[in-house]
C-alpha atoms as a PDB file:
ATOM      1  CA  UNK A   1       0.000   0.000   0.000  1.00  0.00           C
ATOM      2  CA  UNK A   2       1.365   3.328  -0.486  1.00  0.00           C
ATOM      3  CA  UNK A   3       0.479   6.353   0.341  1.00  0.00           C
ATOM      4  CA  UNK A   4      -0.571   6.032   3.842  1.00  0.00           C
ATOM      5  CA  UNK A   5      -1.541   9.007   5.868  1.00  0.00           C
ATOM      6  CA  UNK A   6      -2.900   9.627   9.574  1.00  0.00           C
ATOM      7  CA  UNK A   7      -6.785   8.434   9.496  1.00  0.00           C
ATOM      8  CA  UNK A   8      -6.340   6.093   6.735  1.00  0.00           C
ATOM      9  CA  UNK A   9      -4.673   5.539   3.264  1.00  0.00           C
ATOM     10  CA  UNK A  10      -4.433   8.618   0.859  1.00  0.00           C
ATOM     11  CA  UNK A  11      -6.968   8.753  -2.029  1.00  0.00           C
ATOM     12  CA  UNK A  12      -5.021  10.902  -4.058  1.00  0.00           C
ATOM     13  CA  UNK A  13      -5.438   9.436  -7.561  1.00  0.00           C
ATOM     14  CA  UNK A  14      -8.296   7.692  -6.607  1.00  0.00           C
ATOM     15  CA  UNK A  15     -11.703   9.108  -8.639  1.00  0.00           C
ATOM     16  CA  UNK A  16     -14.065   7.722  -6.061  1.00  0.00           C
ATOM     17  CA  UNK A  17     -17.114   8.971  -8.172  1.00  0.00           C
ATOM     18  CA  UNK A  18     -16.385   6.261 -10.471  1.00  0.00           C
ATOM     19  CA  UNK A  19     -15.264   3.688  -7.795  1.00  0.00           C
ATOM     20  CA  UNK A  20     -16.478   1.442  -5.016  1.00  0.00           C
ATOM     21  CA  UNK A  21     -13.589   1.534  -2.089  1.00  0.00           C
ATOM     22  CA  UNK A  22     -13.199  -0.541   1.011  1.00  0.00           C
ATOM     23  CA  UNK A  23     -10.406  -0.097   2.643  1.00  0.00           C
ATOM     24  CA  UNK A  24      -9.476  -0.204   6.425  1.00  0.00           C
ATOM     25  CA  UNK A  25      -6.512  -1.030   9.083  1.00  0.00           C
ATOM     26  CA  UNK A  26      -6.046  -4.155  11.156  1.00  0.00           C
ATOM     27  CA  UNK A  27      -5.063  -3.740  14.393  1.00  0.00           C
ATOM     28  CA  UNK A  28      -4.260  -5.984  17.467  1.00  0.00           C
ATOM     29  CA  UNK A  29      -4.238  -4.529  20.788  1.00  0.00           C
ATOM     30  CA  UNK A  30      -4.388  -0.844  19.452  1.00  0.00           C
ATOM     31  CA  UNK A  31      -0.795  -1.307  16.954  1.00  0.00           C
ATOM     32  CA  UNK A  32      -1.451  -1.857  13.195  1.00  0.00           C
ATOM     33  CA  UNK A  33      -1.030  -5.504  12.032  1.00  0.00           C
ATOM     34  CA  UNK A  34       1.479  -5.437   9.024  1.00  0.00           C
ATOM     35  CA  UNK A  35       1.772  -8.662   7.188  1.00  0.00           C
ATOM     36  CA  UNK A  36      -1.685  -9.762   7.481  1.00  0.00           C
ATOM     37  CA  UNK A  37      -4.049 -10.657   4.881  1.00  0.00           C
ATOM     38  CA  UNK A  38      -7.222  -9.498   4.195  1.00  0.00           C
ATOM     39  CA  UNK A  39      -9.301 -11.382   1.510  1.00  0.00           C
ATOM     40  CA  UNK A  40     -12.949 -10.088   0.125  1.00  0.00           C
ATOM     41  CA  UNK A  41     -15.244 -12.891   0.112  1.00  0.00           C
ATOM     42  CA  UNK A  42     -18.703 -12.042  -2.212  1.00  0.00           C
ATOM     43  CA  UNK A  43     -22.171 -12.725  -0.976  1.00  0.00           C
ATOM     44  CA  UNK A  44     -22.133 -16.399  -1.291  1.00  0.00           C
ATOM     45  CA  UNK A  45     -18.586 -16.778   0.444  1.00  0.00           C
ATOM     46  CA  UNK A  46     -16.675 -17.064  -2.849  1.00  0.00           C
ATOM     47  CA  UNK A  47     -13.122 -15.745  -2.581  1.00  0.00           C
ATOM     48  CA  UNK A  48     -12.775 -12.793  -5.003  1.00  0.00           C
ATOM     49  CA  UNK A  49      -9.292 -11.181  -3.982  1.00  0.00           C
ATOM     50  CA  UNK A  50      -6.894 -11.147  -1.337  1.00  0.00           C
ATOM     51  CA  UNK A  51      -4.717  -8.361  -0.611  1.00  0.00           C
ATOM     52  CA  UNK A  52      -1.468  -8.023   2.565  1.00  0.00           C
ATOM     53  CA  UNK A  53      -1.739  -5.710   4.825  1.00  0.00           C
ATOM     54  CA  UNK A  54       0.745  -2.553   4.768  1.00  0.00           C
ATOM     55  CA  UNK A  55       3.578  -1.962   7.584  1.00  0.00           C
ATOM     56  CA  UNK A  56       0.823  -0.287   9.025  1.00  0.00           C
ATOM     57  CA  UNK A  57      -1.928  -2.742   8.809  1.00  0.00           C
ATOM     58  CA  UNK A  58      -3.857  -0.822   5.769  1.00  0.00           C
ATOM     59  CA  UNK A  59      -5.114  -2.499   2.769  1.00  0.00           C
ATOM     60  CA  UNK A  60      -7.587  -1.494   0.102  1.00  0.00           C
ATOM     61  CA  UNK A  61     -10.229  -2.830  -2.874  1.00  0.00           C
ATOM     62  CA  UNK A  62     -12.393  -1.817  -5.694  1.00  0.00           C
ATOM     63  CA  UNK A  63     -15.284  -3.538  -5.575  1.00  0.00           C
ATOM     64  CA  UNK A  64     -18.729  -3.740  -6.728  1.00  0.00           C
ATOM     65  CA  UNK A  65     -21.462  -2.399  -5.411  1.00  0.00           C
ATOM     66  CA  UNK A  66     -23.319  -5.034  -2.850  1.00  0.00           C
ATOM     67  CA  UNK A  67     -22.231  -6.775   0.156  1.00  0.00           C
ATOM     68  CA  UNK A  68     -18.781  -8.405   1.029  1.00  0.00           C
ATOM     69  CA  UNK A  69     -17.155 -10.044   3.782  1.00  0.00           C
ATOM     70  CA  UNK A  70     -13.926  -8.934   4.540  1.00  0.00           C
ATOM     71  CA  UNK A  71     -11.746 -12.372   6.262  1.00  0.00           C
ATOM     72  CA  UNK A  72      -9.134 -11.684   8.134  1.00  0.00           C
ATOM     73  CA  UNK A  73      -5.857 -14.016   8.806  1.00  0.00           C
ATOM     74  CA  UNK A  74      -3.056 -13.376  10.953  1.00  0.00           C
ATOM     75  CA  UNK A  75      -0.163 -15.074  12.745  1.00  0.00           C
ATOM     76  CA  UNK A  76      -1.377 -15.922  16.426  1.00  0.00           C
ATOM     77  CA  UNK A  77      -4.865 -15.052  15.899  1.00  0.00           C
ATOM     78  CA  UNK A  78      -8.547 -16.034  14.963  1.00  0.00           C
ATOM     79  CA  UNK A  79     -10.267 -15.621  11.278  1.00  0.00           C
ATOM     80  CA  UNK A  80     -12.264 -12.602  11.827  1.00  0.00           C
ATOM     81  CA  UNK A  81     -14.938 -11.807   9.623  1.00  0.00           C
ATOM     82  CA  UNK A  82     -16.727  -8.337   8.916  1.00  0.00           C
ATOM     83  CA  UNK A  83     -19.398  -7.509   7.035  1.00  0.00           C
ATOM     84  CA  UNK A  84     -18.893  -4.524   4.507  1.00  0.00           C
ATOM     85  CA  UNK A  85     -21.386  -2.696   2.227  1.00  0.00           C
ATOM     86  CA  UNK A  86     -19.493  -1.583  -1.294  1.00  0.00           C
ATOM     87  CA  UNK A  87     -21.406   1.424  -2.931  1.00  0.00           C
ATOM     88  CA  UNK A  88     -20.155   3.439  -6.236  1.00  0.00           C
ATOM     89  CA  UNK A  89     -18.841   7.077  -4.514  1.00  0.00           C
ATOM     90  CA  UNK A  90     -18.091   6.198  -1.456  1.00  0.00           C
ATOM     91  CA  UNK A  91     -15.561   4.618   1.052  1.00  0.00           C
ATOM     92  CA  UNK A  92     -16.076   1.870   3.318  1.00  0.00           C
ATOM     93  CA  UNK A  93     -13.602   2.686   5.567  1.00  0.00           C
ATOM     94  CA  UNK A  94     -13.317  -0.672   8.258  1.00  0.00           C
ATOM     95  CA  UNK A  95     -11.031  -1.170  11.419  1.00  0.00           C
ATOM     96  CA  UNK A  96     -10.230  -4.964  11.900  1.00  0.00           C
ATOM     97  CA  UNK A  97      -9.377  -5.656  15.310  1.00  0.00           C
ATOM     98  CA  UNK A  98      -7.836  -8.901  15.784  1.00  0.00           C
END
């Protein structure tokens, strides 16, 4: 990921008009979770992507409109699951806490 900035990644570059954004930090006892990896999961539970997190736990994905899980693996933890809703113009913006 590049780009990262206090609050969240930079969307410099990014015409969110045109695009559906989720993108979020994982975090374990308060410190961002680098190495990680986040995969988007569509409505049925298919895989669809799966992305590492940054040095400082951020990752990010275009998606379609609709719902998504968002399953997250990392060392010395549980699978945790959210539940995200992707819409054309906006950011999901989700905090992982593992």
């Amino acid at each position: 990921m590049c780009g990262a900035v206090e609050g969240g990644l930079s969307l410099d570059g990014v015409d969110v008009a045109k695009e559906a954004v989720v993108q979020g930090q994982v975090t374990r006892e308060g410190e961002p979770v680098g190495n990680a990896y986040v995969r988007l999961l569509d409505r049925s539970g298919e895989f669809t992507a799966e992305v590492p997190t940054s040095a400082t736990g951020h990752f990010r994905f275009f998606a379609n409109d609709g719902e998504w899980t968002l399953r997250t693996l990392a060392a010395k933890a549980d699978v945790v699951d959210t539940k995200v809703t992707a819409a054309r113009g906006s950011v999901a913006e989700v905090a992982i806490a593992i």
